[in-house]
Protein backbone atom coordinates (compact mmCIF):
# COMPACT_ATOMS: atom_id res chain seq x y z
CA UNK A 1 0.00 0.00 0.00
CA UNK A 2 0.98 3.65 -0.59
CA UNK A 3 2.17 5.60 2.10
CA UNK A 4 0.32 8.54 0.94
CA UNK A 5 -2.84 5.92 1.82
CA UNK A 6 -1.56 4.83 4.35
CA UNK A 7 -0.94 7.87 5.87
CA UNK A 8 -4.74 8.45 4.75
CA UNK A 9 -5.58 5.56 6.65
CA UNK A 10 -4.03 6.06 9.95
CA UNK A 11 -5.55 9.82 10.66
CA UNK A 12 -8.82 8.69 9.85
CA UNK A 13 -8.47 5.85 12.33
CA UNK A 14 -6.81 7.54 15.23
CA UNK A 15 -9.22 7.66 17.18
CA UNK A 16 -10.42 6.98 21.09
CA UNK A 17 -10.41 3.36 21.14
CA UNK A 18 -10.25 0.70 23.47
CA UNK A 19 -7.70 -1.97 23.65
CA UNK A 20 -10.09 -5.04 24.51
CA UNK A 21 -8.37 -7.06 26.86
CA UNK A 22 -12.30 -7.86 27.86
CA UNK A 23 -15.93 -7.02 26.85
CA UNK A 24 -17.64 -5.20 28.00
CA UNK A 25 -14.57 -3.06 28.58
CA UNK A 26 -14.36 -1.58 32.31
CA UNK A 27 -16.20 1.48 31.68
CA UNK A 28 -19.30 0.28 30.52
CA UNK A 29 -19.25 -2.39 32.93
CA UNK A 30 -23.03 -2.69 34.74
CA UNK A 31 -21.74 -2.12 38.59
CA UNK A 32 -25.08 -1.41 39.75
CA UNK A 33 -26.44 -5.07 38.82
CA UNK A 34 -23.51 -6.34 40.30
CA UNK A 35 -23.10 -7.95 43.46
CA UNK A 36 -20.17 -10.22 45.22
CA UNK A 37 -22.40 -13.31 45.93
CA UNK A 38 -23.26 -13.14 42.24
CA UNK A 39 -19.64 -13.41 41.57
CA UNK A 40 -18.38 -15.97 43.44
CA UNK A 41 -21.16 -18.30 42.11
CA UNK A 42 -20.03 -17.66 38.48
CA UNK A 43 -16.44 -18.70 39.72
CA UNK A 44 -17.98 -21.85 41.17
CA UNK A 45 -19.75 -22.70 38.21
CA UNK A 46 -17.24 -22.02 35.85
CA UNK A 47 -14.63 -23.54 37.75
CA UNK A 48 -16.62 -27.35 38.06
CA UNK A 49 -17.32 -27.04 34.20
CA UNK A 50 -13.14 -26.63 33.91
CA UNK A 51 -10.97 -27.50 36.96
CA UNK A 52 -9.49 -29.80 34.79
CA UNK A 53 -8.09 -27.25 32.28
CA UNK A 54 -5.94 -25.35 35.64
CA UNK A 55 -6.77 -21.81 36.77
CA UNK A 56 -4.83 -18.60 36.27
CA UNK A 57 -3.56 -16.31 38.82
CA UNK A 58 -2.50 -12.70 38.26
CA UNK A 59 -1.26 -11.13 41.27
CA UNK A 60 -1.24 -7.08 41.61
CA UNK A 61 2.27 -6.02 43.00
CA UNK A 62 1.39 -2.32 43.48
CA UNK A 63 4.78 -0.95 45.03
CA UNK A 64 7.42 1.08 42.96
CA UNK A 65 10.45 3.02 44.73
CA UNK A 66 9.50 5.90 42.58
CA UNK A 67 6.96 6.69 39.88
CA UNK A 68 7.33 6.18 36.25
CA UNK A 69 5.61 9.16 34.68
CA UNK A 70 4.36 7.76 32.02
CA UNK A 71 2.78 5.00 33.27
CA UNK A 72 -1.31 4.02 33.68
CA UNK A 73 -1.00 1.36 35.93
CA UNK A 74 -2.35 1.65 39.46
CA UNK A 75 1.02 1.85 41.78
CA UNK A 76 1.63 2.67 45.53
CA UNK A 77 5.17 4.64 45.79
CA UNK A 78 7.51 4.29 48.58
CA UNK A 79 10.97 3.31 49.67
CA UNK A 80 9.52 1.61 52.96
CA UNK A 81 10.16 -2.13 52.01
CA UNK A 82 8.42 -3.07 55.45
CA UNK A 83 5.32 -2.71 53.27
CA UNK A 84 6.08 -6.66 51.54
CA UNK A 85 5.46 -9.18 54.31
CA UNK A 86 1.95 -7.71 55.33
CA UNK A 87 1.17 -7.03 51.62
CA UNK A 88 1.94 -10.95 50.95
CA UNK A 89 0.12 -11.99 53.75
CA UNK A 90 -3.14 -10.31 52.61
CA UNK A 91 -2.66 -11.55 49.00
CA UNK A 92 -2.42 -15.31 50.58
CA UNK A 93 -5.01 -14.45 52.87
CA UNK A 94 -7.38 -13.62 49.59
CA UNK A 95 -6.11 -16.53 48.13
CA UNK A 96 -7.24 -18.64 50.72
CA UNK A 97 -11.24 -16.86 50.58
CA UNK A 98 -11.25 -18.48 46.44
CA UNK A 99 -9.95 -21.79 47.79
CA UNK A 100 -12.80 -21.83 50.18
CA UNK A 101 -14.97 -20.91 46.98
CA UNK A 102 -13.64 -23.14 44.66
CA UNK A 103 -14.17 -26.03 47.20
CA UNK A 104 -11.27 -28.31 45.56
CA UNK A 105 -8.70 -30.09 47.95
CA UNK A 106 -5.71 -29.99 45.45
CA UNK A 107 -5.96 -27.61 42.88
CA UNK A 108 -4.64 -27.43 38.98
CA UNK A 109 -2.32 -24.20 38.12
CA UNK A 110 -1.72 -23.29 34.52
CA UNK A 111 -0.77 -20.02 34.91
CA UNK A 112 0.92 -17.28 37.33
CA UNK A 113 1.64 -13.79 36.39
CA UNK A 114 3.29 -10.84 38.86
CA UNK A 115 2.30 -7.19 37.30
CA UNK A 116 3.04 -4.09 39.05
CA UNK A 117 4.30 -1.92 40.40
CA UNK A 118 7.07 -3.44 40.26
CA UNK A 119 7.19 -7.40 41.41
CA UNK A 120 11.44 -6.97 41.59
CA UNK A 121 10.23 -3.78 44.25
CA UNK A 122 9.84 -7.19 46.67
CA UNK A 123 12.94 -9.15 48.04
CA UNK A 124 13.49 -13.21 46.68
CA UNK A 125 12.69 -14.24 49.91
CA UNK A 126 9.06 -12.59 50.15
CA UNK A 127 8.55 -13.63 46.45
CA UNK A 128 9.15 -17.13 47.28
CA UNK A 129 7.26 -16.83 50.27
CA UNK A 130 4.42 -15.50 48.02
CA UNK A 131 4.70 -18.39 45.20
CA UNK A 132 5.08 -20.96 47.77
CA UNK A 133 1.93 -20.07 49.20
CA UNK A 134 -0.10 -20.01 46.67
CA UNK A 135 1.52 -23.15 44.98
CA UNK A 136 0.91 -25.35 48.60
CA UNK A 137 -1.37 -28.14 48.51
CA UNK A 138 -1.63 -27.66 44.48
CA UNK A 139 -0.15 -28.83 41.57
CA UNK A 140 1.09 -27.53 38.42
CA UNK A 141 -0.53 -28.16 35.10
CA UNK A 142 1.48 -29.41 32.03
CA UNK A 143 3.54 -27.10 30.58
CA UNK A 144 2.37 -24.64 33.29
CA UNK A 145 3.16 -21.07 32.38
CA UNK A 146 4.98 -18.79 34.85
CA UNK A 147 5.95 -15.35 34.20
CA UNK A 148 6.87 -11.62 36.12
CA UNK A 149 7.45 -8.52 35.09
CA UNK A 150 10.70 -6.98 35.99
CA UNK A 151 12.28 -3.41 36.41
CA UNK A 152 15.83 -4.47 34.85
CA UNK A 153 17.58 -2.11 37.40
CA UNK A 154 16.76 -3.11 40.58
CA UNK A 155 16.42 -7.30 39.02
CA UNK A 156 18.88 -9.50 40.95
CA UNK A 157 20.40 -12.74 40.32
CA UNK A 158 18.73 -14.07 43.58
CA UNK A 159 15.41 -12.81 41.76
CA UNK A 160 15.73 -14.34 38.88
CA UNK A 161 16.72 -18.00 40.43
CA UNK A 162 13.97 -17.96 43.09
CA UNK A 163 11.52 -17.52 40.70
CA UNK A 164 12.93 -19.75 38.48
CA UNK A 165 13.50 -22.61 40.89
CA UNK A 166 9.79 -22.51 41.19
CA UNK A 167 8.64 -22.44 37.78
CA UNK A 168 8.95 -19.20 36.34
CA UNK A 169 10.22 -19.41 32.62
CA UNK A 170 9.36 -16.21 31.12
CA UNK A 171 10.16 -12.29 32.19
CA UNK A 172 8.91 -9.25 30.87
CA UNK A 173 11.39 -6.41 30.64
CA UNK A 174 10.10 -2.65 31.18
CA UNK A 175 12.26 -0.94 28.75
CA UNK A 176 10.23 1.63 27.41
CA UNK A 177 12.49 3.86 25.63
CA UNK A 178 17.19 3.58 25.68
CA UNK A 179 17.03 7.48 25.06
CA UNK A 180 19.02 9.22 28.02
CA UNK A 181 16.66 12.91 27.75
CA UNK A 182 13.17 10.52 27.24
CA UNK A 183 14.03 8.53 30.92
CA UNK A 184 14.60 11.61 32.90
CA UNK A 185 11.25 13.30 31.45
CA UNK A 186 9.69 9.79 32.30
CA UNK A 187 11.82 9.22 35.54
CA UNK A 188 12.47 5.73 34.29
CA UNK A 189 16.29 4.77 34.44
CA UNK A 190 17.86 1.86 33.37
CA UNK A 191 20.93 1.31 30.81
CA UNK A 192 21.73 -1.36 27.94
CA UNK A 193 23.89 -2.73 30.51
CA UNK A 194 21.24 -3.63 32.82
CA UNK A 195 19.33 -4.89 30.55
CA UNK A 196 22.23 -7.10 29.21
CA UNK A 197 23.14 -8.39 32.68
CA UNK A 198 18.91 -9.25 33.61
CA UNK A 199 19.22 -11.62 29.98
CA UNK A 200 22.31 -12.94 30.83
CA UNK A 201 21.70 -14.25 34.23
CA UNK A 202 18.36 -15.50 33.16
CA UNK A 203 19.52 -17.30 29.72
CA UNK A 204 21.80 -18.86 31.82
CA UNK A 205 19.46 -20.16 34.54
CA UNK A 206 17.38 -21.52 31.54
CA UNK A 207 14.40 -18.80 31.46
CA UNK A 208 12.80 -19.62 27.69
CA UNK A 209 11.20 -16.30 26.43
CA UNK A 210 12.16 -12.87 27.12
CA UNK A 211 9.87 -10.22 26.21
CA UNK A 212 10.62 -6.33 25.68
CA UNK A 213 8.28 -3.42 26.68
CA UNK A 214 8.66 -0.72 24.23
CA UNK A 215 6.50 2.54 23.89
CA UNK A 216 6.19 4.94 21.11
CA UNK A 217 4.88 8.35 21.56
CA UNK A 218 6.76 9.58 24.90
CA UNK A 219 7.80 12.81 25.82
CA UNK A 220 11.07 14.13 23.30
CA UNK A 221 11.12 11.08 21.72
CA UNK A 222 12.22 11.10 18.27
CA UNK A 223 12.61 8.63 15.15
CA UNK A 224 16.88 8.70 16.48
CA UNK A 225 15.51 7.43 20.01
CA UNK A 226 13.29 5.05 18.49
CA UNK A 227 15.74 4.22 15.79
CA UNK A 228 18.49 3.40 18.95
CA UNK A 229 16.27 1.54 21.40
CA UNK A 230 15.21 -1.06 18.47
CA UNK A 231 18.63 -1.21 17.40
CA UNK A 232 19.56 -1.81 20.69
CA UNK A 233 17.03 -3.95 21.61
CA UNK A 234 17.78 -6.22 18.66
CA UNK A 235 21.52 -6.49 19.50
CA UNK A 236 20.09 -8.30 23.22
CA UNK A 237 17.69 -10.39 21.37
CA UNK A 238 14.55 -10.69 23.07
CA UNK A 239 12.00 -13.54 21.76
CA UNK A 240 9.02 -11.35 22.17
CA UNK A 241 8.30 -7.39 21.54
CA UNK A 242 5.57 -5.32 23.05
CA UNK A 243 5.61 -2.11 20.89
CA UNK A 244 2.80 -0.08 22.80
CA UNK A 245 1.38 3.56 22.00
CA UNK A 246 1.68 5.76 25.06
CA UNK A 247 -1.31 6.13 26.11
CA UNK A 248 -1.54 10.01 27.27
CA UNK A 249 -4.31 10.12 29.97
CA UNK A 250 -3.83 12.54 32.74
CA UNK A 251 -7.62 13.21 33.93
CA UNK A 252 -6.73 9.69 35.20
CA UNK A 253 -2.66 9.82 36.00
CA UNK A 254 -1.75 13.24 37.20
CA UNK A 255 1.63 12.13 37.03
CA UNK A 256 1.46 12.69 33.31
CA UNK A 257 1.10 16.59 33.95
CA UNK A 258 5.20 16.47 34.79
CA UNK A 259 5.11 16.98 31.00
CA UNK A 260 2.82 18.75 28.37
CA UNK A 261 1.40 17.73 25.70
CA UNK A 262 3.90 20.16 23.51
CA UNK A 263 6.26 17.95 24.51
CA UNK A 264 4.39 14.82 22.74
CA UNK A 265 5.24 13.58 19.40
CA UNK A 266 1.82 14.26 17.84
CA UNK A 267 -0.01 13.80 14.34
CA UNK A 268 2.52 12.75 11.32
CA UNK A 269 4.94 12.74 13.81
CA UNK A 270 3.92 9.71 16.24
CA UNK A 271 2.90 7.97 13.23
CA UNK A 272 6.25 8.19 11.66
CA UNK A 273 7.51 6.62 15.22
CA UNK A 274 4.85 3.64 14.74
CA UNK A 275 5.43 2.64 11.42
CA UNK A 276 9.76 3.36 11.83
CA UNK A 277 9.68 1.05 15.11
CA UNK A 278 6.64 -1.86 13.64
CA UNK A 279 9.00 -1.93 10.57
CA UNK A 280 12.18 -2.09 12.12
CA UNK A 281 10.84 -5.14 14.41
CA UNK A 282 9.46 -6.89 11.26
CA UNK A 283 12.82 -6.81 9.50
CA UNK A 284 14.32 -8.10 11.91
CA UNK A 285 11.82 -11.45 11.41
CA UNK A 286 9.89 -10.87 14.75
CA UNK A 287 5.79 -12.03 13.43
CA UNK A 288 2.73 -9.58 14.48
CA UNK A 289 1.12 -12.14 16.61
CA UNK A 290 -1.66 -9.45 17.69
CA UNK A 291 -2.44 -5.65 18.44
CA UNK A 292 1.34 -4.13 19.39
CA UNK A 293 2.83 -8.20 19.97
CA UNK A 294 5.83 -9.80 17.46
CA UNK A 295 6.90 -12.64 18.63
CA UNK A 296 9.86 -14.74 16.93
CA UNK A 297 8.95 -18.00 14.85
CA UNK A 298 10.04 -20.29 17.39
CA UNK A 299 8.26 -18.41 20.42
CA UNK A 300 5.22 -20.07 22.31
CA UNK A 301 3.40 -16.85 21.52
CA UNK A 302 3.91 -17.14 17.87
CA UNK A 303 3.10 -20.90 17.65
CA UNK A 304 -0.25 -20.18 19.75
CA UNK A 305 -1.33 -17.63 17.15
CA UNK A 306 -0.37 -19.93 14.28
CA UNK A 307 -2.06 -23.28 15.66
CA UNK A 308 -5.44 -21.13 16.92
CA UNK A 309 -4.33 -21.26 20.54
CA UNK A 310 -3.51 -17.66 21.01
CA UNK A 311 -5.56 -16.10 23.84
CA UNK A 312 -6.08 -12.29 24.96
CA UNK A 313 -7.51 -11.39 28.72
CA UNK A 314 -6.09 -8.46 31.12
CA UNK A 315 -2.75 -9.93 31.24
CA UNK A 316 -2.42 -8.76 27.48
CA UNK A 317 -1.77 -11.70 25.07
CA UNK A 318 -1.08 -15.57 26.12
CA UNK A 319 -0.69 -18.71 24.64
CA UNK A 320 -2.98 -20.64 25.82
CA UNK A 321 -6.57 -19.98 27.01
CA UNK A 322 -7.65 -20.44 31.11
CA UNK A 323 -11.45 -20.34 31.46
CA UNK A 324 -10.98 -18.96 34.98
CA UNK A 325 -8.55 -15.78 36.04
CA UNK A 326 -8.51 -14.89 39.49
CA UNK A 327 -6.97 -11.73 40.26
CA UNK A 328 -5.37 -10.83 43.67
CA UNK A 329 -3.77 -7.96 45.57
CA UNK A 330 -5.19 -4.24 44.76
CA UNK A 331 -6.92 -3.38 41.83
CA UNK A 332 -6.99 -6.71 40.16
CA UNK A 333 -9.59 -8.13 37.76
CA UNK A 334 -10.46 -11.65 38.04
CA UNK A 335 -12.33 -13.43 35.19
CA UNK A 336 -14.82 -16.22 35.15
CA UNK A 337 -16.07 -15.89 31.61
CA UNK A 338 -19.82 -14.81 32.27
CA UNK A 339 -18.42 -12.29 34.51
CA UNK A 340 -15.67 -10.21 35.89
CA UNK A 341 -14.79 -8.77 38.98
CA UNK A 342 -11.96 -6.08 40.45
CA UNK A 343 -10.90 -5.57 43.30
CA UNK A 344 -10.58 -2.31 45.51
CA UNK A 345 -8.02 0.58 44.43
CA UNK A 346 -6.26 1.01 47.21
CA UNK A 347 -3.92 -0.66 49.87
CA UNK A 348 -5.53 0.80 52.93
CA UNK A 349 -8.52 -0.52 51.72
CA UNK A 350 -7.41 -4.07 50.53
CA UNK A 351 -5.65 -4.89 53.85
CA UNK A 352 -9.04 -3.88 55.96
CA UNK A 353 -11.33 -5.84 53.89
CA UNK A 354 -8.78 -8.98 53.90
CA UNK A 355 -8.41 -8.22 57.63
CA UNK A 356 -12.60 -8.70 58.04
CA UNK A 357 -12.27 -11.77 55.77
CA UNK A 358 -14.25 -10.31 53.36
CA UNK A 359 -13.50 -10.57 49.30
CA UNK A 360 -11.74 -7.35 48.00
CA UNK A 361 -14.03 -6.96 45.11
CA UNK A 362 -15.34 -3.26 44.69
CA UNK A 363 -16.90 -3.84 41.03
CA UNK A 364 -17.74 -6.28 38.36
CA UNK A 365 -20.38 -7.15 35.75
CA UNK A 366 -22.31 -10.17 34.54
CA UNK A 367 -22.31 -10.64 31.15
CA UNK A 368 -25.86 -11.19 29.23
CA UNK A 369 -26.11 -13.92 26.55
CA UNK A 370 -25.24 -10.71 24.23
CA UNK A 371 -22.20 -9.78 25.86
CA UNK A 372 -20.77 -13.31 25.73
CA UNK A 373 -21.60 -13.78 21.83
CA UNK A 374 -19.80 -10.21 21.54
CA UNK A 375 -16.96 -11.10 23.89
CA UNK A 376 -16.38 -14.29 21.47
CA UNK A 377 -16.52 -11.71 18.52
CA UNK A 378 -14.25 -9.92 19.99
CA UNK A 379 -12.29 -12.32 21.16
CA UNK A 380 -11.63 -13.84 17.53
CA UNK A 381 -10.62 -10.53 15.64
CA UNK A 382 -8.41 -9.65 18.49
CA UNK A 383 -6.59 -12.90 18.79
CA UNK A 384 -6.72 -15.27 15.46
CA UNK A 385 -8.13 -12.04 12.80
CA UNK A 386 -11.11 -13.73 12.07
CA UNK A 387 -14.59 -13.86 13.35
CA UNK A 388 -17.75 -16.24 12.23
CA UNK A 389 -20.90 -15.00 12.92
CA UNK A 390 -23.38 -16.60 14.79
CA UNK A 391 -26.57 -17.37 12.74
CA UNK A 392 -29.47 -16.22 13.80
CA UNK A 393 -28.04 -13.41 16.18
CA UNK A 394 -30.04 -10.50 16.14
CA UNK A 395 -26.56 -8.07 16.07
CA UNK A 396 -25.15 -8.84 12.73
CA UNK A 397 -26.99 -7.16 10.36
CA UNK A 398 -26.17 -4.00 12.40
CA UNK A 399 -21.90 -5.02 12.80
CA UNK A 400 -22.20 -5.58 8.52
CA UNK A 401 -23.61 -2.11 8.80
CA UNK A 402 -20.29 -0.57 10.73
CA UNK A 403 -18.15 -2.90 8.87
CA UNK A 404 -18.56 -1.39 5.62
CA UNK A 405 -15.98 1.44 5.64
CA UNK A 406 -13.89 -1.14 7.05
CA UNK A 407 -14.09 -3.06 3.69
CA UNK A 408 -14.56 0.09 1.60
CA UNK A 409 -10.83 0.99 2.91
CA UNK A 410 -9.84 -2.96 2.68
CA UNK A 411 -9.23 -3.15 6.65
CA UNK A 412 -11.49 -6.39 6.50
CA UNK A 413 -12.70 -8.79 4.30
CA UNK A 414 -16.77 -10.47 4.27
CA UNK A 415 -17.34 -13.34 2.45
CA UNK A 416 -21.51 -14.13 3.25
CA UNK A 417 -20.89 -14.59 7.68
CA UNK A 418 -16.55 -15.01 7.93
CA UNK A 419 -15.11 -11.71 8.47
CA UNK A 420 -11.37 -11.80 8.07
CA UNK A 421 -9.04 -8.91 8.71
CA UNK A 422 -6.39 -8.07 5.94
CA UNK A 423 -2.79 -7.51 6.80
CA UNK A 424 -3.00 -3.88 6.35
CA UNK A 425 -5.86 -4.47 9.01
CA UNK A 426 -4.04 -5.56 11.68
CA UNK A 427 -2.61 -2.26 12.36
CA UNK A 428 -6.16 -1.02 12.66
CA UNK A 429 -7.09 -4.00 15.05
CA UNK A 430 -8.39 -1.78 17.84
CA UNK A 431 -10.69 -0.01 14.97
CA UNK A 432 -11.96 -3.23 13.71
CA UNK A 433 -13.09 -4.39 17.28
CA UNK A 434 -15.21 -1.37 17.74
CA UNK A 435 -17.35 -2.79 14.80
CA UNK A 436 -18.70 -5.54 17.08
CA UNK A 437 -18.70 -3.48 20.66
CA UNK A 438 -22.68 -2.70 20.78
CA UNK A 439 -21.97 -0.64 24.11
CA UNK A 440 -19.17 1.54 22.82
CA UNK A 441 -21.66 2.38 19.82
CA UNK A 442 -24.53 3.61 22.16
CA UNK A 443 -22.42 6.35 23.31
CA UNK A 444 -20.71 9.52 22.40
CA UNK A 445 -18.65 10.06 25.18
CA UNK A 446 -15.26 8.21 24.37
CA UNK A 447 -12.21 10.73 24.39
CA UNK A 448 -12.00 10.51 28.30
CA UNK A 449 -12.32 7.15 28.62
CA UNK A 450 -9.97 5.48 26.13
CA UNK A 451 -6.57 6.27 24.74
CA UNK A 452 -5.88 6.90 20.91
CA UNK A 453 -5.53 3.95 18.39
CA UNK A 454 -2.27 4.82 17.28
């Protein structure tokens, strides 16, 4: 394609959009239907229709020693490590309320992911006191995944080899941006060399897939910083690449406001970044696997999107689908399938609920049998580029309807009820998805609640 059309393309799609790691998405989640005993009998169900297929656990590690100014994510920031033990001892303490739920003696784990914060904030010792606990009495699935996210300056050997020594094969590394001028506006420091040592301890210990954060769009970044950090990041080697669009939101993250927007590649500009970094990634013969994922040929991420494995939920992208998530520690979201649920937002809060052995959950929503035939929709475009429409379903005369500009500007294909994106598409995934979200399209109000496309 053209990069005059292209170019075309990519203003007209840059819009508010969300990135569909669930549907509903959060904000248009139904919180006044909701209600906790709801919830946990959802979990039930769903968990006796598939204990057999192992549960997945993301676990909320909220503390950072300082705060990242780009960042979205919901953090707690202090230098007092006497925060871990009592934090751990709540999260077990939760864990031990869904046990009671799930009403299984031993049970089956397929996955576990730390997200943050910053997990690496927390000593080897109170992680493996953590893991440990959650991992007693159970048992491990086949080819169980385990995975963390790491802050590659403050990631120690002793990290790396206690989580390993209990499973954990796979890190993600929070690189963001190599450009000196772009960490100090972001206050996020870490060199090439840290990054080198963090792969080099943990290729040695046998960890099998490394994955790199990237972002596009930061404060002074330029197509030279982007040029250097994929350069970079290509001499180290990763197996997987997460090439994200900063997401500028600071009704939400005040911490944003240390910069302005003048400060923002905007426009041609960012778009220049985008295509420079996707294309640099590409030749380098990392595969787009999803929205913002490559993933190199021999990668569990890239075989799960080849063999129709590949599945998305608020972890981001995995390779392998879980039909229960349980969420623990502050602000998680736990999914059952026919509902979701998230905990409270903050740690005072968290540790006096846990302490009244009551469930953290502040919010949630129970999908209706149109949600879950949209979720599936969803689901498909997002993670496999294809979606088959359900005959009979009152909906898809009215997606057809929104599709057509889609086809007009060859995002998607329709041939009769398949709808298959086109490789130009998948940089437009996000757009594509909003075809088939019903609640998105009964509103008008979406700039403040979701960040741009590109």
């Amino acid at each position: 394609m053209e990069t005059e059309t292209l170019n075309k393309l990519i203003n007209k799609y840059n819009v508010a959009a969300p990135r569909y790691t669930s549907y509903p998405t959060v904000p248009f989640w139904e919180n006044e239907l909701f209600n906790v005993n709801d919830w946990t009998e959802r979990v039930a169900l769903n968990f006796s229709k598939s204990k057999d297929q192992g549960i997945s656990i993301y676990v909320h590690l909220p503390y950072c020693e300082s705060l990242c100014t780009y960042c979205g994510c919901n953090t707690r920031i202090t230098k007092n490590h006497q925060v871990e033990d009592p934090y751990i001892t709540s999260l077990l303490k939760e864990w031990q309320m869904y046990k009671e739920i799930l009403k299984e003696e031993k049970l089956k784990i397929a996955e576990i992911h730390l997200g943050g914060g910053t997990p690496t904030f927390f000593t080897a010792e109170n992680l493996h006191r953590l893991i440990s606990g959650l991992l007693d009495g159970n048992e491990k699935t086949e080819g169980a995944s385990f995975s963390f996210e790491a802050h590659p300056a403050n990631t120690t050997y002793e990290h790396l080899k206690t989580l390993f020594d209990l499973g954990f094969k796979r890190l993600s590394l929070g690189i963001q941006d190599f450009d000196e001028r772009v960490q100090f506006i972001i206050n996020r420091h870490q060199t090439v060399d840290d990054v080198a040592r963090v792969m080099e301890d943990a290729r040695g210990l046998g960890y099998e897939s490394i994955n790199f954060d990237l972002i596009y769009g930061l404060p002074l970044q330029t197509a030279e910083s982007v040029r250097m950090t994929i350069e970079k990041s290509m001499e180290l080697n990763p197996d997987r690449i997460s090439f994200y669009s900063y997401a500028h939101v600071p009704w939400i993250k005040p911490g944003q406001r240390r910069f302005t927007e003048h400060d923002l590649p905007v426009g041609e500009e960012k778009l220049h970044l985008y295509k420079l970094g996707k294309q640099m990634i590409q030749d380098c013969g990392y595969k787009d696997v999803g929205m913002d994922h490559f993933a190199k040929t021999d990668d569990a991420l890239y075989l799960a999107s080849m063999d129709g494995t590949l599945h998305r939920n608020f972890m981001g992208y995995a390779d392998r689908y879980t039909p229960l998530l349980i969420g623990l520690g502050v602000s998680s979201i736990s999914d059952a399938w026919t509902a979701f649920a998230q905990n409270v937002k903050t740690v005072e809060e968290y540790h006096e609920l846990i302490g009244k052995g009551i469930l953290p959950v502040v919010k949630g929503h129970i999908l209706n049998d149109e949600d879950i035939v949209l979720r599936q929709y969803i689901l498909d475009m997002m993670c496999r580029g294809k979606v088959v429409l359900k005959e009979g379903f009152e909906l898809n005369e009215k997606i057809m309807d929104r599709l057509v500009p889609l086809i007009n500007d060859q995002l998607v294909e329709a041939n009769e009820n398949i709808i298959q994106i086109t490789e130009i598409g998948k940089s437009f995934l996000r757009n594509v998805c909003m075809a088939f979200d019903e609640r998105l399209q009964q509103t008008k109000e979406r700039e403040n609640l979701f960040s741009q496309a590109i």
